[in-house]
C-alpha atoms as a PDB file:
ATOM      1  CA  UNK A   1     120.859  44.316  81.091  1.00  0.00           C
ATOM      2  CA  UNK A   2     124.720  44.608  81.998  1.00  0.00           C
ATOM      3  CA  UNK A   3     126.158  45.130  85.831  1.00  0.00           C
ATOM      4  CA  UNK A   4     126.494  48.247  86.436  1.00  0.00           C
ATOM      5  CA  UNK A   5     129.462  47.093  88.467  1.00  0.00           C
ATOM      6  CA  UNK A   6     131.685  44.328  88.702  1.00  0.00           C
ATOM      7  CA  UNK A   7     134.114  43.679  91.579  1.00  0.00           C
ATOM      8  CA  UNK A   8     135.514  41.151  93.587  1.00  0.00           C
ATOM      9  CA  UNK A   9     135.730  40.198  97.012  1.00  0.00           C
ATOM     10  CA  UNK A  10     138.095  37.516  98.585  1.00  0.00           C
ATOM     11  CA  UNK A  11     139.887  37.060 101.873  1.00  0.00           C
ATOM     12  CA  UNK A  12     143.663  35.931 101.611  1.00  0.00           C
ATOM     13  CA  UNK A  13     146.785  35.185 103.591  1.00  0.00           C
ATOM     14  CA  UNK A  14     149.460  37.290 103.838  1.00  0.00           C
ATOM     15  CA  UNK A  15     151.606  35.007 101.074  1.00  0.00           C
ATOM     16  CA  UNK A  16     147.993  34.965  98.530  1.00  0.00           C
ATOM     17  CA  UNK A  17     146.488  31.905  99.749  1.00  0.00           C
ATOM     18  CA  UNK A  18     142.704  32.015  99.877  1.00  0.00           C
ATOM     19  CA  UNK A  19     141.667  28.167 100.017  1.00  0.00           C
ATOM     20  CA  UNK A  20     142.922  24.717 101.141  1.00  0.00           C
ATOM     21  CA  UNK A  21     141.029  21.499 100.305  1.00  0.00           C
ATOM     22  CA  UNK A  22     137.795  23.366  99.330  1.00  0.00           C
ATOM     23  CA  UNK A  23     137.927  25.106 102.228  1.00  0.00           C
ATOM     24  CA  UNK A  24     139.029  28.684 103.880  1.00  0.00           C
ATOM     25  CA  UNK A  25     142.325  28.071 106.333  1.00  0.00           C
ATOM     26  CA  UNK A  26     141.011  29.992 109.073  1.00  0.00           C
ATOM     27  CA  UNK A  27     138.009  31.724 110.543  1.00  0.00           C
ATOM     28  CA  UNK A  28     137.625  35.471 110.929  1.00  0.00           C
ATOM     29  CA  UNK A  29     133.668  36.049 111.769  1.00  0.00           C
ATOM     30  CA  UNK A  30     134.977  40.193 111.589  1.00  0.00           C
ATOM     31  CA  UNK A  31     135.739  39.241 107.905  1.00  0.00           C
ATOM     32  CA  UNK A  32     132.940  37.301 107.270  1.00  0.00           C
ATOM     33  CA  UNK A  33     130.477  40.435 108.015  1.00  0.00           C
ATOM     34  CA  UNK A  34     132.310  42.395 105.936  1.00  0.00           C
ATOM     35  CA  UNK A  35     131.999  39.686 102.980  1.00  0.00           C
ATOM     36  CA  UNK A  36     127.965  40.360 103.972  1.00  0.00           C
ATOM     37  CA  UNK A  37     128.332  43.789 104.344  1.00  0.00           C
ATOM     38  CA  UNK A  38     129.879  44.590 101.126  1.00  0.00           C
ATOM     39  CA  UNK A  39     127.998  41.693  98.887  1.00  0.00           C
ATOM     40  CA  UNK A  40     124.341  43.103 100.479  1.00  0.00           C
ATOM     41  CA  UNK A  41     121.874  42.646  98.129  1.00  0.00           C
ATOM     42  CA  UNK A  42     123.988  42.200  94.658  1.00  0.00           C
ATOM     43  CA  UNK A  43     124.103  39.465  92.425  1.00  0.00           C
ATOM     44  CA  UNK A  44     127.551  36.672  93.831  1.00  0.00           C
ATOM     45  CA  UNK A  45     128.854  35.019  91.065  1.00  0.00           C
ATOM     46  CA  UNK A  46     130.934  32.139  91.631  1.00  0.00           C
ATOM     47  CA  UNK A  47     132.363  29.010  90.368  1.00  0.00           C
ATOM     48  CA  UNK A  48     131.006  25.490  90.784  1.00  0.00           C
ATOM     49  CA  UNK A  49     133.434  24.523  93.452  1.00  0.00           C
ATOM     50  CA  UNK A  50     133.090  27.550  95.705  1.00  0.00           C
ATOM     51  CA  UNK A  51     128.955  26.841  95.841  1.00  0.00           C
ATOM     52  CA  UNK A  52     129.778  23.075  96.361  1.00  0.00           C
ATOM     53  CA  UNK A  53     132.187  24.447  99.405  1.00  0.00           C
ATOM     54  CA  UNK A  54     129.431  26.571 100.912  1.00  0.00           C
ATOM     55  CA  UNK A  55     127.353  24.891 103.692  1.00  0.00           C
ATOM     56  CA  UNK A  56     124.099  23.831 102.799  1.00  0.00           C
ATOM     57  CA  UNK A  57     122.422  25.903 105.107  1.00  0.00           C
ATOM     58  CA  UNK A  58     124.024  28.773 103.242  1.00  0.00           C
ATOM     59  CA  UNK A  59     123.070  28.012  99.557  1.00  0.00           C
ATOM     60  CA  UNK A  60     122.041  30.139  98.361  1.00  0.00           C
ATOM     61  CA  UNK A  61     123.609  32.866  99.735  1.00  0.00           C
ATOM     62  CA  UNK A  62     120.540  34.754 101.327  1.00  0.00           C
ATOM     63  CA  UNK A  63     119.296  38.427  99.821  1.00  0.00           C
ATOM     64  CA  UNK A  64     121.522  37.691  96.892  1.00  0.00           C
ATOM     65  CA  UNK A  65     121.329  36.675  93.550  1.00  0.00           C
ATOM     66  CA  UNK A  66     123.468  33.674  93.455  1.00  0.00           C
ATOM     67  CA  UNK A  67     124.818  32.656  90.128  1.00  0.00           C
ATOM     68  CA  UNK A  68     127.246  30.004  89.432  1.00  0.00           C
ATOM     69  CA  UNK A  69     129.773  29.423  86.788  1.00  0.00           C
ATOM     70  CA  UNK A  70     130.471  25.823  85.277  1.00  0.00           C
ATOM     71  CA  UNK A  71     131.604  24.197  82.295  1.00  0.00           C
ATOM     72  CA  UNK A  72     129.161  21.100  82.792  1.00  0.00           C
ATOM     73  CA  UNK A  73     126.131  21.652  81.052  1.00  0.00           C
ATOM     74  CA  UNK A  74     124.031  19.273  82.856  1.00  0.00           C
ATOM     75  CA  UNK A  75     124.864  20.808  86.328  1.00  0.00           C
ATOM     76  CA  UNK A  76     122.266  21.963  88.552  1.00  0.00           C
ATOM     77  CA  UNK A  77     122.649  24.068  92.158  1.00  0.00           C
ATOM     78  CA  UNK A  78     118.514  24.158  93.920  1.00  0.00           C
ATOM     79  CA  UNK A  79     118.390  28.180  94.604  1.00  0.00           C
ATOM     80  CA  UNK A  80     120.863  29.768  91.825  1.00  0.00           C
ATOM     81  CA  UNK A  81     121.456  30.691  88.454  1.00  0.00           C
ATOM     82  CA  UNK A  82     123.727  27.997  86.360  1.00  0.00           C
ATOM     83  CA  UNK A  83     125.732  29.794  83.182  1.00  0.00           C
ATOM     84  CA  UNK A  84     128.752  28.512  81.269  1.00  0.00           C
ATOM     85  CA  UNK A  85     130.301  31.930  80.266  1.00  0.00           C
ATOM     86  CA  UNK A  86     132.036  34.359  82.374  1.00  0.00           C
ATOM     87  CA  UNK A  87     130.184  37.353  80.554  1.00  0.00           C
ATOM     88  CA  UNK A  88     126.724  35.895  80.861  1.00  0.00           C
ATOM     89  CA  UNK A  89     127.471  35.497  84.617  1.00  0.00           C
ATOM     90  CA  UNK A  90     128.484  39.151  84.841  1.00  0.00           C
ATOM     91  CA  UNK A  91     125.920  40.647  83.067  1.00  0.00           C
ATOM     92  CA  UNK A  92     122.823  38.637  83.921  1.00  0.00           C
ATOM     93  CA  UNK A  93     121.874  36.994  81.057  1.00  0.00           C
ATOM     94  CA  UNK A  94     122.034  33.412  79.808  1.00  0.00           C
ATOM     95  CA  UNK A  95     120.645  32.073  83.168  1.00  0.00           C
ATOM     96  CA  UNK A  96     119.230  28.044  83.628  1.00  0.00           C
ATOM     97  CA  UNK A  97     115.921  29.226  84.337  1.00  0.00           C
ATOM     98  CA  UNK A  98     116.303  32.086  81.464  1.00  0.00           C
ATOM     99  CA  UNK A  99     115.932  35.183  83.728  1.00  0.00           C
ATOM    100  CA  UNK A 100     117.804  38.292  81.965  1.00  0.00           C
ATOM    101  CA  UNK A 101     118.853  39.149  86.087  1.00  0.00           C
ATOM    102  CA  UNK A 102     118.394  42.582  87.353  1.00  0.00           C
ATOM    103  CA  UNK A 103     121.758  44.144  86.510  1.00  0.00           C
ATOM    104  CA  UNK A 104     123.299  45.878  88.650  1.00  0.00           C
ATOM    105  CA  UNK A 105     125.952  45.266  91.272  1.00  0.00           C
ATOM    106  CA  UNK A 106     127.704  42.033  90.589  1.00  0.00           C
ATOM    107  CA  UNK A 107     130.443  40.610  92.784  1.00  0.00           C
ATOM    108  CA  UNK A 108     132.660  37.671  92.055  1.00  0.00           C
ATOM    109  CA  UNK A 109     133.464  35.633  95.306  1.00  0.00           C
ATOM    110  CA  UNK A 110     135.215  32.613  94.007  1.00  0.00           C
ATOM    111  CA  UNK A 111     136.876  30.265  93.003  1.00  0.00           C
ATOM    112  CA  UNK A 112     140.765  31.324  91.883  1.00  0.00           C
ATOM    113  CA  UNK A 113     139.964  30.258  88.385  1.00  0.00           C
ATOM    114  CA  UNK A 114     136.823  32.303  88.124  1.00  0.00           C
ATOM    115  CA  UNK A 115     139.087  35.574  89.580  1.00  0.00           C
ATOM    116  CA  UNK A 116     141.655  34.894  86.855  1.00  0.00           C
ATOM    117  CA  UNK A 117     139.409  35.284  84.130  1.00  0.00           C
ATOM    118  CA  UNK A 118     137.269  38.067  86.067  1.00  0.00           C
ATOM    119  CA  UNK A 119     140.193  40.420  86.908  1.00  0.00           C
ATOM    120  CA  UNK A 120     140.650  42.268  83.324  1.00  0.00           C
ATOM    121  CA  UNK A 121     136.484  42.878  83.499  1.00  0.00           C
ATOM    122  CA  UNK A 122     136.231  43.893  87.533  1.00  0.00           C
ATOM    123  CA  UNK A 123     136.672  47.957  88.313  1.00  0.00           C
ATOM    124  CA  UNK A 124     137.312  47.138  92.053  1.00  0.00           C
ATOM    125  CA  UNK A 125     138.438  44.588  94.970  1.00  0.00           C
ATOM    126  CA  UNK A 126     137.296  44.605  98.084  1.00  0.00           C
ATOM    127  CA  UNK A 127     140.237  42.331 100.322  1.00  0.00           C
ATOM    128  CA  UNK A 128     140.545  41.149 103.493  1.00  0.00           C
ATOM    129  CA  UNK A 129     144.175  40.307 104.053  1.00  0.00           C
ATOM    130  CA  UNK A 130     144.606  37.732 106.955  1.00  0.00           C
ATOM    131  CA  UNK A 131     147.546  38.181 108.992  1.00  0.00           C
ATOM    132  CA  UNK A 132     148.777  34.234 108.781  1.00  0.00           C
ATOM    133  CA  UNK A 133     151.026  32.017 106.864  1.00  0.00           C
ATOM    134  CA  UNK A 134     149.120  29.014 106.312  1.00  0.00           C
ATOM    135  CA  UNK A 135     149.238  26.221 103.135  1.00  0.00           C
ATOM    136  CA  UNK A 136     146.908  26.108 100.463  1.00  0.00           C
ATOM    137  CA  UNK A 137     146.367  25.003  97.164  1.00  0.00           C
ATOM    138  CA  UNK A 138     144.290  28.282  95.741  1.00  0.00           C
ATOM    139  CA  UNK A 139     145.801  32.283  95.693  1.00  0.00           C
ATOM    140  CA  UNK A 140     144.030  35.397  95.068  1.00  0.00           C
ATOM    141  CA  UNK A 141     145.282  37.643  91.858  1.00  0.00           C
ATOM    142  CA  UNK A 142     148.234  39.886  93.114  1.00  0.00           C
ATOM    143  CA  UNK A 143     146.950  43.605  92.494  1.00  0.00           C
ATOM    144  CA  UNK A 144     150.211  45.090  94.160  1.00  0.00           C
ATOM    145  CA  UNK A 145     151.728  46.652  91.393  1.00  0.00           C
ATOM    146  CA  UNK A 146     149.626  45.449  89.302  1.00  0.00           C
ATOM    147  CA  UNK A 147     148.773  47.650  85.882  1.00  0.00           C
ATOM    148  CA  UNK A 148     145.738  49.093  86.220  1.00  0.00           C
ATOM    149  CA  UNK A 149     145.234  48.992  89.774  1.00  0.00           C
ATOM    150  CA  UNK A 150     145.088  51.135  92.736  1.00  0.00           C
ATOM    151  CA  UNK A 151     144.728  51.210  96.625  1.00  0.00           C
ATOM    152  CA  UNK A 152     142.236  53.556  97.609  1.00  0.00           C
ATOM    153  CA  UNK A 153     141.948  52.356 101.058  1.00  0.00           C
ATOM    154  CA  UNK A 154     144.478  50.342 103.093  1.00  0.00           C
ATOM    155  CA  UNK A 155     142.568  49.552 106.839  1.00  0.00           C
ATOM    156  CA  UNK A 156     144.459  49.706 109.819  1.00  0.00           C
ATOM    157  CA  UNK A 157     145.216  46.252 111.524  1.00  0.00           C
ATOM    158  CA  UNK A 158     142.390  44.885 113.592  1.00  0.00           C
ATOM    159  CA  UNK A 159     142.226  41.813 115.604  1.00  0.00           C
ATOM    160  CA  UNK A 160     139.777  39.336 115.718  1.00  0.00           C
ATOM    161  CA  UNK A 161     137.440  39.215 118.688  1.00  0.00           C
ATOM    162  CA  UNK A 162     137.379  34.982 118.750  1.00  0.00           C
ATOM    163  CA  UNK A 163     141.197  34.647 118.578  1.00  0.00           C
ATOM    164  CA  UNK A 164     143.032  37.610 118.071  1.00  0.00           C
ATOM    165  CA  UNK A 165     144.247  36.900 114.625  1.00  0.00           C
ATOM    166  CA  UNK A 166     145.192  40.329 112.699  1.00  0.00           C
ATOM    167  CA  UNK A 167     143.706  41.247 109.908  1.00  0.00           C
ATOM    168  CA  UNK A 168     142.952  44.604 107.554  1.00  0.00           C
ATOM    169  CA  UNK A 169     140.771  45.650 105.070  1.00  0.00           C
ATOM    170  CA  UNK A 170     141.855  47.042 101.802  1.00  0.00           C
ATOM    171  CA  UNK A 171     140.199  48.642  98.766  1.00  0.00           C
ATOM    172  CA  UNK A 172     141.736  48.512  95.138  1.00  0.00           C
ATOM    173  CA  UNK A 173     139.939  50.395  92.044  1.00  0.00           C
ATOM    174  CA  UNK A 174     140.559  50.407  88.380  1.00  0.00           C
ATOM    175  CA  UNK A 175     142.444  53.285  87.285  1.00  0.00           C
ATOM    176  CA  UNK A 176     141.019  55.275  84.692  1.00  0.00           C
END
Protein backbone atom coordinates (compact mmCIF):
# COMPACT_ATOMS: atom_id res chain seq x y z
CA UNK A 1 0.00 0.00 0.00
CA UNK A 2 1.51 3.54 -1.01
CA UNK A 3 1.91 6.71 1.59
CA UNK A 4 -0.69 8.56 1.44
CA UNK A 5 1.78 11.35 2.06
CA UNK A 6 5.25 12.03 1.72
CA UNK A 7 7.08 15.02 3.24
CA UNK A 8 10.08 16.01 4.79
CA UNK A 9 11.23 17.44 7.84
CA UNK A 10 14.77 18.91 8.59
CA UNK A 11 16.17 21.68 10.73
CA UNK A 12 18.84 24.00 8.97
CA UNK A 13 21.01 27.05 9.41
CA UNK A 14 20.33 30.11 8.05
CA UNK A 15 23.16 29.48 5.04
CA UNK A 16 21.45 25.45 4.47
CA UNK A 17 23.58 23.61 6.74
CA UNK A 18 21.81 20.80 8.56
CA UNK A 19 24.80 18.47 9.80
CA UNK A 20 28.50 18.54 10.80
CA UNK A 21 30.49 15.34 11.47
CA UNK A 22 27.32 13.16 11.78
CA UNK A 23 26.00 15.38 13.96
CA UNK A 24 23.39 18.51 14.29
CA UNK A 25 25.54 21.98 15.04
CA UNK A 26 23.40 23.09 17.71
CA UNK A 27 20.61 22.20 20.07
CA UNK A 28 17.11 23.65 19.94
CA UNK A 29 14.88 21.24 22.38
CA UNK A 30 11.75 23.88 20.93
CA UNK A 31 12.73 22.30 17.52
CA UNK A 32 13.18 19.03 18.57
CA UNK A 33 9.32 18.79 19.81
CA UNK A 34 8.27 20.02 16.83
CA UNK A 35 10.38 17.22 14.84
CA UNK A 36 8.04 14.87 17.43
CA UNK A 37 5.16 16.76 17.01
CA UNK A 38 4.94 16.73 13.36
CA UNK A 39 6.56 13.00 12.75
CA UNK A 40 3.77 11.53 15.57
CA UNK A 41 2.94 8.31 14.71
CA UNK A 42 4.08 8.08 10.79
CA UNK A 43 6.44 5.95 9.25
CA UNK A 44 10.55 8.13 9.38
CA UNK A 45 12.45 7.11 6.65
CA UNK A 46 15.98 7.79 6.69
CA UNK A 47 19.34 6.99 5.46
CA UNK A 48 21.91 4.68 7.04
CA UNK A 49 24.01 7.44 8.43
CA UNK A 50 21.28 9.52 10.04
CA UNK A 51 20.08 6.10 12.16
CA UNK A 52 23.85 5.42 12.88
CA UNK A 53 23.87 9.31 14.21
CA UNK A 54 20.83 8.80 16.43
CA UNK A 55 21.57 7.84 20.09
CA UNK A 56 21.02 4.46 20.97
CA UNK A 57 18.56 5.14 23.40
CA UNK A 58 16.60 6.67 20.55
CA UNK A 59 16.64 3.84 17.89
CA UNK A 60 14.21 3.35 16.96
CA UNK A 61 12.55 6.36 16.98
CA UNK A 62 9.59 5.54 19.45
CA UNK A 63 5.67 5.38 18.08
CA UNK A 64 7.14 5.38 14.63
CA UNK A 65 7.77 3.20 11.97
CA UNK A 66 11.40 3.55 11.42
CA UNK A 67 12.71 2.57 8.07
CA UNK A 68 16.12 3.00 6.80
CA UNK A 69 17.61 3.44 3.44
CA UNK A 70 21.05 1.75 2.41
CA UNK A 71 22.83 0.51 -0.43
CA UNK A 72 24.54 -2.42 1.64
CA UNK A 73 22.60 -5.37 1.40
CA UNK A 74 23.90 -7.11 4.34
CA UNK A 75 23.10 -4.15 6.73
CA UNK A 76 21.04 -4.60 9.66
CA UNK A 77 19.54 -1.69 12.29
CA UNK A 78 17.72 -4.00 15.69
CA UNK A 79 14.12 -2.09 15.67
CA UNK A 80 13.63 -0.86 11.84
CA UNK A 81 12.87 -1.65 8.47
CA UNK A 82 16.17 -2.03 6.06
CA UNK A 83 15.27 -1.27 2.07
CA UNK A 84 17.65 -0.39 -0.76
CA UNK A 85 15.22 1.74 -2.92
CA UNK A 86 13.94 5.10 -2.28
CA UNK A 87 10.34 4.04 -3.54
CA UNK A 88 10.12 0.91 -1.45
CA UNK A 89 11.03 3.14 1.56
CA UNK A 90 8.23 5.54 0.68
CA UNK A 91 5.65 3.33 0.04
CA UNK A 92 6.11 0.52 2.54
CA UNK A 93 6.99 -2.27 0.75
CA UNK A 94 10.19 -4.24 0.19
CA UNK A 95 10.97 -4.25 3.99
CA UNK A 96 13.97 -6.79 5.71
CA UNK A 97 11.48 -8.51 7.64
CA UNK A 98 8.93 -8.41 4.47
CA UNK A 99 6.13 -6.32 6.09
CA UNK A 100 4.08 -4.44 3.18
CA UNK A 101 4.02 -1.28 6.15
CA UNK A 102 0.82 0.40 6.89
CA UNK A 103 0.87 3.24 4.36
CA UNK A 104 0.13 6.18 5.23
CA UNK A 105 2.01 9.23 6.42
CA UNK A 106 5.64 8.91 5.57
CA UNK A 107 8.26 11.49 6.48
CA UNK A 108 11.83 11.63 5.34
CA UNK A 109 14.20 12.97 8.16
CA UNK A 110 17.60 12.44 6.73
CA UNK A 111 20.38 12.26 5.50
CA UNK A 112 21.10 15.16 2.57
CA UNK A 113 21.49 12.41 0.06
CA UNK A 114 18.25 10.71 0.91
CA UNK A 115 16.42 14.52 0.60
CA UNK A 116 18.01 14.91 -2.84
CA UNK A 117 16.50 12.02 -4.26
CA UNK A 118 13.17 12.46 -2.06
CA UNK A 119 12.42 16.10 -3.06
CA UNK A 120 10.76 15.49 -6.71
CA UNK A 121 8.38 12.62 -4.77
CA UNK A 122 7.59 14.79 -1.30
CA UNK A 123 4.20 17.19 -1.50
CA UNK A 124 5.44 19.15 1.61
CA UNK A 125 8.39 20.36 4.08
CA UNK A 126 8.05 20.99 7.32
CA UNK A 127 11.52 23.40 8.32
CA UNK A 128 12.90 24.67 11.15
CA UNK A 129 15.30 27.39 10.13
CA UNK A 130 17.96 28.05 12.91
CA UNK A 131 18.99 31.49 13.27
CA UNK A 132 23.05 30.70 13.20
CA UNK A 133 25.92 30.59 10.87
CA UNK A 134 27.72 27.60 11.77
CA UNK A 135 30.09 25.00 9.41
CA UNK A 136 28.99 21.87 8.15
CA UNK A 137 29.55 19.40 5.70
CA UNK A 138 25.61 18.48 4.85
CA UNK A 139 22.70 21.28 3.44
CA UNK A 140 19.10 20.91 3.18
CA UNK A 141 17.46 21.26 -0.58
CA UNK A 142 16.84 25.07 -1.21
CA UNK A 143 12.91 25.33 -1.79
CA UNK A 144 13.13 29.26 -2.07
CA UNK A 145 12.24 29.75 -5.45
CA UNK A 146 12.26 26.62 -6.11
CA UNK A 147 9.71 25.22 -9.09
CA UNK A 148 7.10 23.65 -7.65
CA UNK A 149 7.17 24.93 -4.30
CA UNK A 150 5.36 27.14 -2.01
CA UNK A 151 5.36 28.77 1.54
CA UNK A 152 2.22 28.29 3.14
CA UNK A 153 3.36 29.23 6.49
CA UNK A 154 6.41 31.33 7.46
CA UNK A 155 6.48 31.34 11.74
CA UNK A 156 7.36 34.30 13.45
CA UNK A 157 10.89 34.27 15.18
CA UNK A 158 10.97 32.52 18.51
CA UNK A 159 13.76 32.08 20.86
CA UNK A 160 14.89 29.22 22.50
CA UNK A 161 14.14 28.80 26.18
CA UNK A 162 17.90 27.02 26.97
CA UNK A 163 19.88 29.75 25.14
CA UNK A 164 18.02 32.15 23.36
CA UNK A 165 18.99 31.13 19.92
CA UNK A 166 16.24 32.35 17.22
CA UNK A 167 14.59 30.24 15.31
CA UNK A 168 11.12 29.92 13.02
CA UNK A 169 9.07 27.48 11.67
CA UNK A 170 8.12 27.31 8.08
CA UNK A 171 5.77 25.24 5.91
CA UNK A 172 6.36 24.62 2.06
CA UNK A 173 3.69 22.52 -0.14
CA UNK A 174 3.74 21.24 -3.63
CA UNK A 175 1.95 23.36 -5.93
CA UNK A 176 -0.62 21.84 -7.89
Amino acid sequence: MAADRVGMVWARSTAGVIGADGGMPWHVPEDLAHFRQVTGDATVVMGRRTWESLPSRFRPLPGRRNVVLTRDPSWRADGAEVVHDLRAALDGSGGSDGSDGPGGSVWVIGGGQVYAAALDLADRVSETVIDLDVPGDTVAPSLDGAAGWSLVDEGSWQESRVDGTRFRFLEWRRRA
